[in-house]
PDB file of N, CA and C in Angstrom:
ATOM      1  N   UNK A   1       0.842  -1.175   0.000  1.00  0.00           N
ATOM      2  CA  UNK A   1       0.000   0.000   0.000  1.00  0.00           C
ATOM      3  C   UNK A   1       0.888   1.239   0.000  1.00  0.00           C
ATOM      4  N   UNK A   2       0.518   2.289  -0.553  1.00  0.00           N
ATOM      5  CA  UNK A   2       1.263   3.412  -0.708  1.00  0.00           C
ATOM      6  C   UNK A   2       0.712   4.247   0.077  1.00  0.00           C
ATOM      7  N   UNK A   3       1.860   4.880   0.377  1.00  0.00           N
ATOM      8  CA  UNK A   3       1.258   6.292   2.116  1.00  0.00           C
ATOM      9  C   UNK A   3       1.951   7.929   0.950  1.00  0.00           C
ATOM     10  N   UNK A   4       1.301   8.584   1.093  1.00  0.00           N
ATOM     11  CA  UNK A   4       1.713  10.176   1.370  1.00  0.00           C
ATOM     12  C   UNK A   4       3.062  10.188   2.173  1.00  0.00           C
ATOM     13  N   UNK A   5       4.340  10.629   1.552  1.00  0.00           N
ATOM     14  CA  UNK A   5       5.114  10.930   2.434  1.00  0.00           C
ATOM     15  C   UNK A   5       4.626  11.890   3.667  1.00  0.00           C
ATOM     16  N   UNK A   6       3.816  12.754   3.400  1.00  0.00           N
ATOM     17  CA  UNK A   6       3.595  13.523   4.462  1.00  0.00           C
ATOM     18  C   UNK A   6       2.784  13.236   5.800  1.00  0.00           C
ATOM     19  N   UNK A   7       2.068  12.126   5.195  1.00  0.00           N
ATOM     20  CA  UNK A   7       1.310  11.127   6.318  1.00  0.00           C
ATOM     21  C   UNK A   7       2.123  10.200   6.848  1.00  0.00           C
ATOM     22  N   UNK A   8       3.316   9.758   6.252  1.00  0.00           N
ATOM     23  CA  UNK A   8       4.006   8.470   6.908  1.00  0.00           C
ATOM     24  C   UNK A   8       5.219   9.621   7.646  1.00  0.00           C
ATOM     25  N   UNK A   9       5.121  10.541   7.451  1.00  0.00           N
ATOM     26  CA  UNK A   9       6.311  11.781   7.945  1.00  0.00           C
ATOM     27  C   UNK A   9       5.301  11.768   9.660  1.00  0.00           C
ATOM     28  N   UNK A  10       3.729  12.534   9.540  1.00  0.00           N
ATOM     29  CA  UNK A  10       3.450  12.587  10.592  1.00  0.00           C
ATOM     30  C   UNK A  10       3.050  11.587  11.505  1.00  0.00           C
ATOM     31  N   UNK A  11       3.330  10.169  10.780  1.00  0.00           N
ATOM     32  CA  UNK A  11       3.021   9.053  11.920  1.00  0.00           C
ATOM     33  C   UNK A  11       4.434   8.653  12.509  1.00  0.00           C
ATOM     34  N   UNK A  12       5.429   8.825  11.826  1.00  0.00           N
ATOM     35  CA  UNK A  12       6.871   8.885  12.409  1.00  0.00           C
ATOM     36  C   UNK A  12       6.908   9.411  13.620  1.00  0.00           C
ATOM     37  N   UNK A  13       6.272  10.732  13.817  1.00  0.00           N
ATOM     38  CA  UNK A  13       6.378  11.771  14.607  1.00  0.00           C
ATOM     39  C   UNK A  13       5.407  11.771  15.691  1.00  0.00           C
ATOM     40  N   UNK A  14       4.427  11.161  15.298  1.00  0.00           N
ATOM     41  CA  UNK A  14       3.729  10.369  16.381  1.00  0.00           C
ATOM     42  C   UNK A  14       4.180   9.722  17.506  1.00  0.00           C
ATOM     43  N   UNK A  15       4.457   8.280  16.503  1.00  0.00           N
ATOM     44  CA  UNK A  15       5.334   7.252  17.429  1.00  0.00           C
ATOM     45  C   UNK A  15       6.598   7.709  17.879  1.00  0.00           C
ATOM     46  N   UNK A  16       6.962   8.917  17.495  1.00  0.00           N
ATOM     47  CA  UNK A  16       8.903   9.458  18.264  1.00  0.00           C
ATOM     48  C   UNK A  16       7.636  10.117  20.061  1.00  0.00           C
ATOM     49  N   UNK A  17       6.853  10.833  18.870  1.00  0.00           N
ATOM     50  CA  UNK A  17       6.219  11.385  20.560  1.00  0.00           C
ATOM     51  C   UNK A  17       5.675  10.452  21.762  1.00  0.00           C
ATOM     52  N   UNK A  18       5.003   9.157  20.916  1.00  0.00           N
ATOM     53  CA  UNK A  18       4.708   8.623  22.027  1.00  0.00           C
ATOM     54  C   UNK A  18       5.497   7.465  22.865  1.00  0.00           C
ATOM     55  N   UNK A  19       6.891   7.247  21.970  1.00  0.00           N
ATOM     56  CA  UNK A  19       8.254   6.727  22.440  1.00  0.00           C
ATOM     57  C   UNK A  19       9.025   7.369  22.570  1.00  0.00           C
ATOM     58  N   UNK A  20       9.128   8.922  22.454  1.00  0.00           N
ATOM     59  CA  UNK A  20      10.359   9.700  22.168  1.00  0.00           C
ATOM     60  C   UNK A  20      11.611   9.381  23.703  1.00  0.00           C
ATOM     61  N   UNK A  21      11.117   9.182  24.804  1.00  0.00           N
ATOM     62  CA  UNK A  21      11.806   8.936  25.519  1.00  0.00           C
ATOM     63  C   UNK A  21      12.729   7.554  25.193  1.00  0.00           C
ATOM     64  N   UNK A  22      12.008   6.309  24.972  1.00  0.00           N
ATOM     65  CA  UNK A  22      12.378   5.169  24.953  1.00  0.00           C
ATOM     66  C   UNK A  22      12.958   5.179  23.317  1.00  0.00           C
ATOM     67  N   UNK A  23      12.888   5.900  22.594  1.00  0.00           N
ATOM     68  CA  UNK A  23      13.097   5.741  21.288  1.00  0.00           C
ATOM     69  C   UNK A  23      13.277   6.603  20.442  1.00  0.00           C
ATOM     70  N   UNK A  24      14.698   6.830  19.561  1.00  0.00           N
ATOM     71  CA  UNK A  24      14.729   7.619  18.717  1.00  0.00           C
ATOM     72  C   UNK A  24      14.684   7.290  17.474  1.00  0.00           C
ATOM     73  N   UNK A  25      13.497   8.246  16.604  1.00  0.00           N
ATOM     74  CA  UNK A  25      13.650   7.397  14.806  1.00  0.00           C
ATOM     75  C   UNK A  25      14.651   8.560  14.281  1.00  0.00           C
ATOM     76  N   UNK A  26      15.365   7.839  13.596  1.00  0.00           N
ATOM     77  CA  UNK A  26      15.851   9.014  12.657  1.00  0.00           C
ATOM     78  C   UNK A  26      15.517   9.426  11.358  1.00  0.00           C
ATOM     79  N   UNK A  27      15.581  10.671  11.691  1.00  0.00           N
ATOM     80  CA  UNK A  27      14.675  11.619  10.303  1.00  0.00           C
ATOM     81  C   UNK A  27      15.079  11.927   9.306  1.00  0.00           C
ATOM     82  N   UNK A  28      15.652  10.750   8.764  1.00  0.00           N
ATOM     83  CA  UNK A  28      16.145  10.609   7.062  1.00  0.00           C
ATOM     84  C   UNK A  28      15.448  10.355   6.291  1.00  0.00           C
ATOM     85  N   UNK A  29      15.068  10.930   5.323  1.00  0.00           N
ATOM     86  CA  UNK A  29      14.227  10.463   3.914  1.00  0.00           C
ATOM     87  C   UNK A  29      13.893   8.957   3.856  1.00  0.00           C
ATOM     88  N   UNK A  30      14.121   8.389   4.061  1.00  0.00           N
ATOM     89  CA  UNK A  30      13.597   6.655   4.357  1.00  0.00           C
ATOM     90  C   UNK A  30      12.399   6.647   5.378  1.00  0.00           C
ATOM     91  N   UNK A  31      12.187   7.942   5.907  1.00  0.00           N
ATOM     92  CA  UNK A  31      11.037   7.702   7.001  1.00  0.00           C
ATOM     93  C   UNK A  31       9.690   7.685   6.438  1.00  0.00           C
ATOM     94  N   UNK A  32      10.004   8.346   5.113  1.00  0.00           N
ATOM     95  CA  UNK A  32       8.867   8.509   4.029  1.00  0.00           C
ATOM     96  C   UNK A  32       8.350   6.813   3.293  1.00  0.00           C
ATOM     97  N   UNK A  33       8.953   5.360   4.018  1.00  0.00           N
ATOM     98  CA  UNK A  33       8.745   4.972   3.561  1.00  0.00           C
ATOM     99  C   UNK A  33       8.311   3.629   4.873  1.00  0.00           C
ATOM    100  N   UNK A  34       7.118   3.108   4.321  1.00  0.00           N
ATOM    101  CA  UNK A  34       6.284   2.475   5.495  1.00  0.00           C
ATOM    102  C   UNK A  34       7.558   1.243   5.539  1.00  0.00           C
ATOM    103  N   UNK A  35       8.118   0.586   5.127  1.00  0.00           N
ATOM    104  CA  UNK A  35       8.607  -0.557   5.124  1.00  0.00           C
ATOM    105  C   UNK A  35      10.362  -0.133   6.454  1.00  0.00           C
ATOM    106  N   UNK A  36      10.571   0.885   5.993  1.00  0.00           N
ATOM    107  CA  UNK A  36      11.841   1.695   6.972  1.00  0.00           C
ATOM    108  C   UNK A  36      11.151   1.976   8.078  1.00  0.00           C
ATOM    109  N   UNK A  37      10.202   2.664   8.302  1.00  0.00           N
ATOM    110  CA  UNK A  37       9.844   2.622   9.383  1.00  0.00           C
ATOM    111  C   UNK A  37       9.673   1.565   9.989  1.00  0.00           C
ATOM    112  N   UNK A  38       9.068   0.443  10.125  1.00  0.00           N
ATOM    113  CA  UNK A  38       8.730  -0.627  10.579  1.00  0.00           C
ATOM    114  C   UNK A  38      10.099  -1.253  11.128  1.00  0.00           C
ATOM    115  N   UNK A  39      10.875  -1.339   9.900  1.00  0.00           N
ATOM    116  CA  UNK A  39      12.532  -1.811  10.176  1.00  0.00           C
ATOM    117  C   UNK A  39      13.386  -0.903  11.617  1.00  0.00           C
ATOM    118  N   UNK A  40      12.700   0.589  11.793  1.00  0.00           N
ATOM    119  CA  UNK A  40      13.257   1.205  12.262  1.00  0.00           C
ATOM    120  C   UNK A  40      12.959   0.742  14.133  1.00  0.00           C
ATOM    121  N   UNK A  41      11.557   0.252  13.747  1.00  0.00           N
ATOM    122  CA  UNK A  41      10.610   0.071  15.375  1.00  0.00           C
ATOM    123  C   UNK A  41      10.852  -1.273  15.361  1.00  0.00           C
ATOM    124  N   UNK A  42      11.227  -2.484  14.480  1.00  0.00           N
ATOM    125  CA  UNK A  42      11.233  -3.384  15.125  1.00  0.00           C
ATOM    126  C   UNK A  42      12.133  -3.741  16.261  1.00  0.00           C
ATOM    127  N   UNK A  43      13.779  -3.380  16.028  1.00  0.00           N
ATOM    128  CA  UNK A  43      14.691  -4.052  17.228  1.00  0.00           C
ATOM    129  C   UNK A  43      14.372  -3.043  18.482  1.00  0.00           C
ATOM    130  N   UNK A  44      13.503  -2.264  18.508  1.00  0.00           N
ATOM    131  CA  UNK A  44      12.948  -1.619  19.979  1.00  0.00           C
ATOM    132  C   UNK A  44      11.847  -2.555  20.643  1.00  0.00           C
ATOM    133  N   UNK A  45      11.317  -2.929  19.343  1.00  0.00           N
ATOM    134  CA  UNK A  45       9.944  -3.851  19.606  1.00  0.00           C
ATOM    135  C   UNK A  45      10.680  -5.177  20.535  1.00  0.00           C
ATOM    136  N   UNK A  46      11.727  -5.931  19.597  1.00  0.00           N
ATOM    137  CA  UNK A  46      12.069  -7.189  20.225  1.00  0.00           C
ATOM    138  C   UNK A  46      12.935  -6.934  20.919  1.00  0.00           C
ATOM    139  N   UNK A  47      13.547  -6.108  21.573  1.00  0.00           N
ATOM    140  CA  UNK A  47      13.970  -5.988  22.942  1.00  0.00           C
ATOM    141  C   UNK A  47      12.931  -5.833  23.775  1.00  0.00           C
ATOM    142  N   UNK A  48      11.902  -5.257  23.922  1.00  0.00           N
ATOM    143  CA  UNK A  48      11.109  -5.128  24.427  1.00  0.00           C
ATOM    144  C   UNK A  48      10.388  -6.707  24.748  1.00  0.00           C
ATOM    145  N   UNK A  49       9.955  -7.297  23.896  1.00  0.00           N
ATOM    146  CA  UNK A  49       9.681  -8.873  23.369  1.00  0.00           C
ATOM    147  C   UNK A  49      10.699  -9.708  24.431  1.00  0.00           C
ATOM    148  N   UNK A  50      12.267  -8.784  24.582  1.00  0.00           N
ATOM    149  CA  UNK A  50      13.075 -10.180  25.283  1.00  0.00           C
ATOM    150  C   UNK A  50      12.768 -10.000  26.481  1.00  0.00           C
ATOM    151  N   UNK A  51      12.979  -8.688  26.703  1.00  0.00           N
ATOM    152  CA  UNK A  51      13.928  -8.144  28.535  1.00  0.00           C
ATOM    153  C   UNK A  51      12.641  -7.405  29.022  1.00  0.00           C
ATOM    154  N   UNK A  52      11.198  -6.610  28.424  1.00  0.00           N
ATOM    155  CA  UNK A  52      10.311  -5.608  29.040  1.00  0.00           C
ATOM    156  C   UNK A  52       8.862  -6.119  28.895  1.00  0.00           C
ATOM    157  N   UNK A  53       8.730  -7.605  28.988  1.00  0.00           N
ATOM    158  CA  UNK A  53       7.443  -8.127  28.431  1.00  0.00           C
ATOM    159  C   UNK A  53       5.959  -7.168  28.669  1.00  0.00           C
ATOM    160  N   UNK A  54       6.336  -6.802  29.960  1.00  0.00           N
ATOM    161  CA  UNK A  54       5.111  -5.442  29.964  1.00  0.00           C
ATOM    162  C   UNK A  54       5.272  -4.457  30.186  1.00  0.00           C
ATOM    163  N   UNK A  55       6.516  -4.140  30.008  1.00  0.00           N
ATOM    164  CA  UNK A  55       6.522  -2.367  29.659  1.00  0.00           C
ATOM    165  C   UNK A  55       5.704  -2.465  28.183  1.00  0.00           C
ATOM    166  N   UNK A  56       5.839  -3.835  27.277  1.00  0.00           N
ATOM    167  CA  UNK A  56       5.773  -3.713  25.880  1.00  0.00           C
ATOM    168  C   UNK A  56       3.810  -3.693  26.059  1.00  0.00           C
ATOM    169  N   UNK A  57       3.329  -4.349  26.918  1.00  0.00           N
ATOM    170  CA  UNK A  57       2.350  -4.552  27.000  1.00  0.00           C
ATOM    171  C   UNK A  57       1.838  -2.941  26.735  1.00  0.00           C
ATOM    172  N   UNK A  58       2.250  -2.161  28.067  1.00  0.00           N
ATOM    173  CA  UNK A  58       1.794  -1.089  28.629  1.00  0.00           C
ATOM    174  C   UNK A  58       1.804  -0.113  27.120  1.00  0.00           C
ATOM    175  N   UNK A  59       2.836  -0.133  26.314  1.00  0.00           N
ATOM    176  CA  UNK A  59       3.066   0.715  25.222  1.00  0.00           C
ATOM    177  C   UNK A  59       1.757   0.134  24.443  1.00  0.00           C
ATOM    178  N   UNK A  60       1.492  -0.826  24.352  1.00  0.00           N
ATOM    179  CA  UNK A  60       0.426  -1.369  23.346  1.00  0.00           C
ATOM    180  C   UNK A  60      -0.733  -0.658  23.637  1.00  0.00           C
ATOM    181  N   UNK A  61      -1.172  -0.697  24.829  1.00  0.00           N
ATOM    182  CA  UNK A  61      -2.397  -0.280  25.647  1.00  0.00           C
ATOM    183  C   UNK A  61      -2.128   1.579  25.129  1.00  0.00           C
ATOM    184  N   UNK A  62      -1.642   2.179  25.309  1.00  0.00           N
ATOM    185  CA  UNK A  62      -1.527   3.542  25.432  1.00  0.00           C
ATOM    186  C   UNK A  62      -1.584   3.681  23.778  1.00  0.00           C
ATOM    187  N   UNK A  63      -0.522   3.157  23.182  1.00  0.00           N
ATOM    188  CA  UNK A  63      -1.169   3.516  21.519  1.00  0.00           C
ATOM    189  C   UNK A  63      -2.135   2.775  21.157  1.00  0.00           C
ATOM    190  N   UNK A  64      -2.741   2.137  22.058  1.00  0.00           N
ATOM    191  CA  UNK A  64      -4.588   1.561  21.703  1.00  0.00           C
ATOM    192  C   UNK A  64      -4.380   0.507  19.958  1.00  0.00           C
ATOM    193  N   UNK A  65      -3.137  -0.385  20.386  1.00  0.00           N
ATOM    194  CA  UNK A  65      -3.282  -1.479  19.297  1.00  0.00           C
ATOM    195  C   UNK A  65      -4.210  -1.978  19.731  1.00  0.00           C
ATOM    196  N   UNK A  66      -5.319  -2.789  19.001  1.00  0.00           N
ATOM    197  CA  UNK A  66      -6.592  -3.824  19.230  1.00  0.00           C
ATOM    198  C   UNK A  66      -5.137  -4.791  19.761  1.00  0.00           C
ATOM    199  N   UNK A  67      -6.110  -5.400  20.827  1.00  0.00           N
ATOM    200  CA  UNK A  67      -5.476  -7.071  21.556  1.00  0.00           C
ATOM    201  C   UNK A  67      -5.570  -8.053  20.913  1.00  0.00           C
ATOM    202  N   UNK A  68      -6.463  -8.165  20.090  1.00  0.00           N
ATOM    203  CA  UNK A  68      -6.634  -9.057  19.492  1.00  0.00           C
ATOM    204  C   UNK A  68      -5.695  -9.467  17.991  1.00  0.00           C
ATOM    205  N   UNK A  69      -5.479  -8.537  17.183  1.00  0.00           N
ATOM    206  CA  UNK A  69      -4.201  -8.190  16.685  1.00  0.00           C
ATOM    207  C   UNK A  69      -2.996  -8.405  17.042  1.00  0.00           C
ATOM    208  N   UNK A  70      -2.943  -7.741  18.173  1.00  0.00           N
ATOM    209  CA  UNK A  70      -1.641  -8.065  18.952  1.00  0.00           C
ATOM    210  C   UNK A  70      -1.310  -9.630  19.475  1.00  0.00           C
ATOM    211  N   UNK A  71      -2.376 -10.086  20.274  1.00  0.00           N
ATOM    212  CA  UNK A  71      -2.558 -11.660  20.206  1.00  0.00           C
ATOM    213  C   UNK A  71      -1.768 -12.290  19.115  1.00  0.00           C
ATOM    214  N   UNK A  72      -2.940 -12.022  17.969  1.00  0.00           N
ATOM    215  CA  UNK A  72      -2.374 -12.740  17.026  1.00  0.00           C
ATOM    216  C   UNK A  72      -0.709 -12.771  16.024  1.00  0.00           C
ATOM    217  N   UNK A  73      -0.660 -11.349  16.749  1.00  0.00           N
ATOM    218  CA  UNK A  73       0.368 -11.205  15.935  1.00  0.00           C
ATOM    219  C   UNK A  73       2.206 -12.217  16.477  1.00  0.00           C
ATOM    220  N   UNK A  74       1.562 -12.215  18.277  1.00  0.00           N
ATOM    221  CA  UNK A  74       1.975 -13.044  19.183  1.00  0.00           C
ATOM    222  C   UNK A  74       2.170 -14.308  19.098  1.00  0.00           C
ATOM    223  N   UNK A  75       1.346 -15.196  18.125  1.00  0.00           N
ATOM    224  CA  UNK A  75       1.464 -16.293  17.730  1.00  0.00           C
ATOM    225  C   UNK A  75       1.956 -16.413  16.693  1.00  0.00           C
ATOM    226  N   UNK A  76       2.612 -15.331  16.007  1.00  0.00           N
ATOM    227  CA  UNK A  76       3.762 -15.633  14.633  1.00  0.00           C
ATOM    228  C   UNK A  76       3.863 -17.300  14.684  1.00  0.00           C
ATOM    229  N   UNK A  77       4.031 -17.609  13.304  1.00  0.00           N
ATOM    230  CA  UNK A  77       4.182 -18.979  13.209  1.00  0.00           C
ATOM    231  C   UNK A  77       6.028 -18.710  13.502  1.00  0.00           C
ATOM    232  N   UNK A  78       6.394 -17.506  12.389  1.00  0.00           N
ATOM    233  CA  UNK A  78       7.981 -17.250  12.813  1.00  0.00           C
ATOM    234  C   UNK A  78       8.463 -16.898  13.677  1.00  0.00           C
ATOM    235  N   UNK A  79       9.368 -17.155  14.809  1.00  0.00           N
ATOM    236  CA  UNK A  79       9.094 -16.253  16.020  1.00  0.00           C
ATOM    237  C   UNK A  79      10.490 -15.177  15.457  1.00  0.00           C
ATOM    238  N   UNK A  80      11.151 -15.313  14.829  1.00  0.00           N
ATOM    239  CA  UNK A  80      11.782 -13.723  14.144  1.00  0.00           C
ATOM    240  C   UNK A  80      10.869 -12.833  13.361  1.00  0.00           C
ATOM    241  N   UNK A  81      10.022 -12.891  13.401  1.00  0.00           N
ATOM    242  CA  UNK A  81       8.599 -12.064  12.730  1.00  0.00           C
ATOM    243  C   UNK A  81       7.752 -11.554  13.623  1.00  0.00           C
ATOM    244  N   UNK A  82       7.626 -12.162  14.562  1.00  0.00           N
ATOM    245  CA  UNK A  82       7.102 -11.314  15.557  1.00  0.00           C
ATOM    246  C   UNK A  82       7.048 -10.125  16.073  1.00  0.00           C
ATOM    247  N   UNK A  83       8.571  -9.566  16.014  1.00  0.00           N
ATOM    248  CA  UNK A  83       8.690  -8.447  16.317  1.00  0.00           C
ATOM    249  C   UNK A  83       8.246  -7.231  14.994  1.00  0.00           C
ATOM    250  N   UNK A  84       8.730  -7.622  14.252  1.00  0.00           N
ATOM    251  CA  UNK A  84       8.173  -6.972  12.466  1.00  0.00           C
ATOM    252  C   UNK A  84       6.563  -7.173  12.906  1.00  0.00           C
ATOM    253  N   UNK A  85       5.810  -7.771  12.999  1.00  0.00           N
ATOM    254  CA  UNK A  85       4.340  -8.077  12.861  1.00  0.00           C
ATOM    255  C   UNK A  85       4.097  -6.798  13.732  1.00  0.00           C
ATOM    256  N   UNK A  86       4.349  -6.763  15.027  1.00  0.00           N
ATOM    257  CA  UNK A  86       3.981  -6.000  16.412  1.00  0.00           C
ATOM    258  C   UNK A  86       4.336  -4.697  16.015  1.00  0.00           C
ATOM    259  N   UNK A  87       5.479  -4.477  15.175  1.00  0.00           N
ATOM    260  CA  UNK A  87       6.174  -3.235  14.948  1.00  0.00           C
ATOM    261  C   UNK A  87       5.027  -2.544  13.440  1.00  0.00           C
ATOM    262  N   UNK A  88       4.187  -3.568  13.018  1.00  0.00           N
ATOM    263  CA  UNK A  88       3.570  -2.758  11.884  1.00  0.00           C
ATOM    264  C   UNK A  88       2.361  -2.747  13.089  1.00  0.00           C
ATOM    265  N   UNK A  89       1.615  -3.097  13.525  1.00  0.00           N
ATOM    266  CA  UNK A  89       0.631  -2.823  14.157  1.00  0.00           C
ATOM    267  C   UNK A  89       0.521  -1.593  14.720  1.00  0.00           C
ATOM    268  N   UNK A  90       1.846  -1.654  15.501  1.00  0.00           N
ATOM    269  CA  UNK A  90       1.951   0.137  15.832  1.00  0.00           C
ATOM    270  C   UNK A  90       1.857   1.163  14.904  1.00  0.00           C
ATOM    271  N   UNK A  91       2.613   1.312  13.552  1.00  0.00           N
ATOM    272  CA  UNK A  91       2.647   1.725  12.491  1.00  0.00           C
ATOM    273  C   UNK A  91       1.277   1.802  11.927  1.00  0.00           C
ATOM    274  N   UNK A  92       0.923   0.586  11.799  1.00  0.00           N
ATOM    275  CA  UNK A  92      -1.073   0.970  11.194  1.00  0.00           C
ATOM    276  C   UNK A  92      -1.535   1.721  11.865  1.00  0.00           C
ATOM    277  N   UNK A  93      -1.528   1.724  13.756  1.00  0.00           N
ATOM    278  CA  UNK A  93      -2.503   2.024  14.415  1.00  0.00           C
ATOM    279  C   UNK A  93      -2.409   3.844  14.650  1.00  0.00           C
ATOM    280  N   UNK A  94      -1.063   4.270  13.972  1.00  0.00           N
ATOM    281  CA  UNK A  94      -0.561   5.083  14.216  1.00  0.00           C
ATOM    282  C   UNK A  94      -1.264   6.285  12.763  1.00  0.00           C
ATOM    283  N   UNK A  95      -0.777   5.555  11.903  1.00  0.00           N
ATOM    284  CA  UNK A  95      -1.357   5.617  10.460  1.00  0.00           C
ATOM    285  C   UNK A  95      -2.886   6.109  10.937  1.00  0.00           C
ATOM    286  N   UNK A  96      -3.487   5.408  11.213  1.00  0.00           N
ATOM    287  CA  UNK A  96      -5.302   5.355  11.465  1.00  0.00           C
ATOM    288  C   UNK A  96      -5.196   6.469  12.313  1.00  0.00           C
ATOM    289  N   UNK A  97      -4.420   6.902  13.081  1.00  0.00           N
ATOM    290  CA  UNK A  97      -4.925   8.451  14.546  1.00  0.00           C
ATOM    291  C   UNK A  97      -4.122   9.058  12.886  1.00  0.00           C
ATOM    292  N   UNK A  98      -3.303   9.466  12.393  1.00  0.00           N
ATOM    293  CA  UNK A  98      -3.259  10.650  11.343  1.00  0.00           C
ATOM    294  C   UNK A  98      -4.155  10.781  10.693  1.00  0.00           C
ATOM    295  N   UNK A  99      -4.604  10.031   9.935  1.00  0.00           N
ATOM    296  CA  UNK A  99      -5.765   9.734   8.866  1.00  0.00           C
ATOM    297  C   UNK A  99      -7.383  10.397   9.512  1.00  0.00           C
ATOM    298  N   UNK A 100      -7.163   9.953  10.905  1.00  0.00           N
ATOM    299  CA  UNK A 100      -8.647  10.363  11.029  1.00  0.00           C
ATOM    300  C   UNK A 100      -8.133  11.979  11.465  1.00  0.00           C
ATOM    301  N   UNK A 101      -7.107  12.578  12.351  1.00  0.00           N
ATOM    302  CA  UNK A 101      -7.031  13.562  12.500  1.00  0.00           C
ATOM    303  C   UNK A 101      -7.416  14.353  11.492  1.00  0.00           C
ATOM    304  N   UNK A 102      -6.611  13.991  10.163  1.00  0.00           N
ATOM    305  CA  UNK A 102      -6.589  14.278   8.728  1.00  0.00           C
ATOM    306  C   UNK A 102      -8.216  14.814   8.330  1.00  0.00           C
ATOM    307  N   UNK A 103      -9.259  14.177   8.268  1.00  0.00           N
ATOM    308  CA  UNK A 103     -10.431  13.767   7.761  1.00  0.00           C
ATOM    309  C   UNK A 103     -11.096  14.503   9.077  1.00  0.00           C
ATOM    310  N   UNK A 104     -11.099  15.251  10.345  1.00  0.00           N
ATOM    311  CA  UNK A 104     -11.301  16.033  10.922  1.00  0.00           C
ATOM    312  C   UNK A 104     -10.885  17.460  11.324  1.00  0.00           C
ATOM    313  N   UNK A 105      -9.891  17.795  10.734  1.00  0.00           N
ATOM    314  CA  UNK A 105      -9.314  19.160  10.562  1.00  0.00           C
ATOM    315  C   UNK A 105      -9.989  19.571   9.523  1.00  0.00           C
ATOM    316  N   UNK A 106     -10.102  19.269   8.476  1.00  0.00           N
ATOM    317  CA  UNK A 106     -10.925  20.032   7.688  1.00  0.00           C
ATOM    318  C   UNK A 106     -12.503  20.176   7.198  1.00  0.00           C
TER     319      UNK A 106
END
């Protein structure tokens, strides 16, 4: 699926705000692209996955991924995919608060 750089710019900026402590993305032209981003959140994701099982929880809950998603995404058949799976969920869910912001500002 193809994003608006300027929409995948402000969901970057999202997720820096609502990880900015725990996480820095860097703001290179690759951020314009959904597949870098994802790459960028996963090894935060699976550390999180090894050593913070519910700090990771707690992050889920606050950016309001569906559980059920997340569940599933938990049962990767791959368990090196797991973290990629969890890391786009955030990314969609992040995507969806721009989009609707988007479609309510004007």
């Amino acid at each position: 699926m193809e994003y608006l750089p300027e929409t995948l710019q402000k969901t970057a900026q999202l997720i820096d705000k609502q990880l900015g402590s725990q996480l820095t993305l860097t703001s290179v032209p690759s951020l314009h692209d959904y597949e870098a981003l994802v790459a960028q959140l996963t090894p935060f994701i699976q550390a999180l996955l090894n050593d913070e099982f519910e700090r990771l929880l707690q992050i889920m809950y606050r950016i309001d991924v569906s559980e059920t998603l997340f569940r599933a995404a938990l049962g990767h058949p791959n368990p090196d995919e797991i973290a990629a799976a969890i890391a786009r969920l955030v990314v969609d869910r992040q995507l969806q608060k721009v989009k609707i912001r988007a479609q309510y500002e004007n």
